[in-house]
C-alpha atoms as a PDB file:
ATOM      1  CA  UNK A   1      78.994 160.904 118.118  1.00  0.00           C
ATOM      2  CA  UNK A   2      81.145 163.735 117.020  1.00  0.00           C
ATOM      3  CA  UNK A   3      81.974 166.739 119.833  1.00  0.00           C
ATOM      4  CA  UNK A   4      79.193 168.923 118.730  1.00  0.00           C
ATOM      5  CA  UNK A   5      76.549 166.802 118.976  1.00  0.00           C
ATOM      6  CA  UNK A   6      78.024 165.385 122.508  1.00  0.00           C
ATOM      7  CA  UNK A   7      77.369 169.313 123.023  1.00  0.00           C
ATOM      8  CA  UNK A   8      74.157 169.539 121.834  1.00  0.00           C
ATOM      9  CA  UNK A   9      73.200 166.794 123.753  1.00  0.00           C
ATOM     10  CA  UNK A  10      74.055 168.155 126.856  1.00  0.00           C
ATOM     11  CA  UNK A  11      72.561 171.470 125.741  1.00  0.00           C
ATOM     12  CA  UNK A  12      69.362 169.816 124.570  1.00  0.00           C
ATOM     13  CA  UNK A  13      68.911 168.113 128.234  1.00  0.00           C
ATOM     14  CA  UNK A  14      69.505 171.786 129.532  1.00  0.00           C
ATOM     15  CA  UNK A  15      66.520 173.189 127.438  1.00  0.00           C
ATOM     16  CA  UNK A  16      64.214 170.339 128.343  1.00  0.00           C
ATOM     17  CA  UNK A  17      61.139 169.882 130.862  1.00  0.00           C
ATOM     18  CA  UNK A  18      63.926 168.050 132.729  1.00  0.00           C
ATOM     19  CA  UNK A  19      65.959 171.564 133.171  1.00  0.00           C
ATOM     20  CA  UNK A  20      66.260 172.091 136.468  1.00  0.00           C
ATOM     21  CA  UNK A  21      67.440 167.980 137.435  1.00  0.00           C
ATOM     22  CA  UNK A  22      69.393 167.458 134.354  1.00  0.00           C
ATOM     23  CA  UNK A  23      71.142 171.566 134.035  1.00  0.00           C
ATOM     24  CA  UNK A  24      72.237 170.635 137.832  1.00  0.00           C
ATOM     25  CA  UNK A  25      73.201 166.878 137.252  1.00  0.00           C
ATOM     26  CA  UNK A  26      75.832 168.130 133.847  1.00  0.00           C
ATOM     27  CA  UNK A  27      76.807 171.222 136.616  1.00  0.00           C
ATOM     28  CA  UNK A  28      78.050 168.791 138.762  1.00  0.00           C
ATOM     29  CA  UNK A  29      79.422 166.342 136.654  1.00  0.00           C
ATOM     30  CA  UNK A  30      81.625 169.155 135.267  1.00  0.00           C
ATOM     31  CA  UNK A  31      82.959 169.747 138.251  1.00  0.00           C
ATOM     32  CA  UNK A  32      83.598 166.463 139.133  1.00  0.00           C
ATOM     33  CA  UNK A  33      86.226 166.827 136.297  1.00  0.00           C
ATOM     34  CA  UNK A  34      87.373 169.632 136.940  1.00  0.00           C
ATOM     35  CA  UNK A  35      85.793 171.839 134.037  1.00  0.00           C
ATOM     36  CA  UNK A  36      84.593 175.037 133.929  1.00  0.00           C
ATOM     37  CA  UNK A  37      82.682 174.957 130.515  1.00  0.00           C
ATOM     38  CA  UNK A  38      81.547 171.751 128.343  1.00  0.00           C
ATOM     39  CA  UNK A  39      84.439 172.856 125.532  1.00  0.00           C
ATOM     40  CA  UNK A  40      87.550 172.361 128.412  1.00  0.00           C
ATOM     41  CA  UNK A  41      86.219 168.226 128.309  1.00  0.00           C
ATOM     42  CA  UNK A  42      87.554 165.786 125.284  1.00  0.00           C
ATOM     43  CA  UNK A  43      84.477 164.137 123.578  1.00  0.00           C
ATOM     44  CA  UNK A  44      84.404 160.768 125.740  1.00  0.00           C
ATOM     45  CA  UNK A  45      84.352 162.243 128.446  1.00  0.00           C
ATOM     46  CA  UNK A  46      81.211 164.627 127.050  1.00  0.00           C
ATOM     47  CA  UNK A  47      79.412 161.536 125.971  1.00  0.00           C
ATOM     48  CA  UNK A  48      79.991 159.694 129.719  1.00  0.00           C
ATOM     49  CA  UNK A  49      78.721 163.087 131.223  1.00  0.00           C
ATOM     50  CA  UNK A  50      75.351 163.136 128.877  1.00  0.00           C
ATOM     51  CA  UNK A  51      74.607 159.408 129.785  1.00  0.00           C
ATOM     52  CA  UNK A  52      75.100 160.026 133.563  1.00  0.00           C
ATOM     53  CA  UNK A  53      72.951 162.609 133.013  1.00  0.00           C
ATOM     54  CA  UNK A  54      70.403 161.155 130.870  1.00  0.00           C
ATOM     55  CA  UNK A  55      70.351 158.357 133.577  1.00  0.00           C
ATOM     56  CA  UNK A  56      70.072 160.765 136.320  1.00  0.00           C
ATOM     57  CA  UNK A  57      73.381 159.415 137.715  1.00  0.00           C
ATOM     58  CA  UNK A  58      75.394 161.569 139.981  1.00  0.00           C
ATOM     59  CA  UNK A  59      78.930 162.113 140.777  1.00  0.00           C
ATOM     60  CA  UNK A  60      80.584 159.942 143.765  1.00  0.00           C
ATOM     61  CA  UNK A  61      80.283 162.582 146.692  1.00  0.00           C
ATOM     62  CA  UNK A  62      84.028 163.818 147.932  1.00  0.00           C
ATOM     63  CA  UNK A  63      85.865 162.331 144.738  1.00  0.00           C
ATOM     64  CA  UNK A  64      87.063 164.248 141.918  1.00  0.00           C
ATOM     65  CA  UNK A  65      88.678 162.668 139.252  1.00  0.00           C
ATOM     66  CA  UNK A  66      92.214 164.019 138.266  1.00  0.00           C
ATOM     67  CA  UNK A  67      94.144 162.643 135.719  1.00  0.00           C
ATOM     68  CA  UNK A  68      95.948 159.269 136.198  1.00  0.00           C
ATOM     69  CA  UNK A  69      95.632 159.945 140.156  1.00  0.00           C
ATOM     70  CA  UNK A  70      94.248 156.159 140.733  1.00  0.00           C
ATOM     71  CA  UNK A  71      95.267 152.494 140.293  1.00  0.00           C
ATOM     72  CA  UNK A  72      95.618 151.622 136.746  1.00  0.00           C
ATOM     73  CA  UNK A  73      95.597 155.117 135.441  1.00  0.00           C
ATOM     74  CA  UNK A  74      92.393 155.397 137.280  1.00  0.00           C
ATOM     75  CA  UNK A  75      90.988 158.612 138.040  1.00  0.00           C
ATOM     76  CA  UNK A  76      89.714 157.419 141.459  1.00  0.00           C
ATOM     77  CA  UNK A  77      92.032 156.640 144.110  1.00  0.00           C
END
């Protein structure tokens, strides 16, 4: 999956039935790392977002994920 169509994907889940769950679920999940906007996040991490999503997975409550902060190059402490 190339960065567009990680883009489109989470644009397509946006524009869905599932709008309101889903456009909230990639909201938070964008903050969780940080971003303002879908093009500030590499493609892996675009892809992780659009499964969580997809999955209706959300983001660990009170963690943020910063870069190397954790164990292991972990983003979690």
């Amino acid at each position: 999956m190339d960065q567009r169509s990680a883009l489109e994907d989470l644009s397509a889940l946006a524009a869905t039935a599932h709008t309101a769950t889903h456009a909230e679920l990639a909201r938070k999940w964008l903050s969780h790392f940080g971003a303002d906007r879908v093009q500030d996040l590499d493609l892996g991490v675009l892809e992780a977002i659009a499964g969580y999503v997809r999955n209706g997975i959300s983001p660990p409550n009170g963690q943020r994920a910063t870069a190397g902060g954790g164990v292991n190059g972990s983003p979690y402490r």
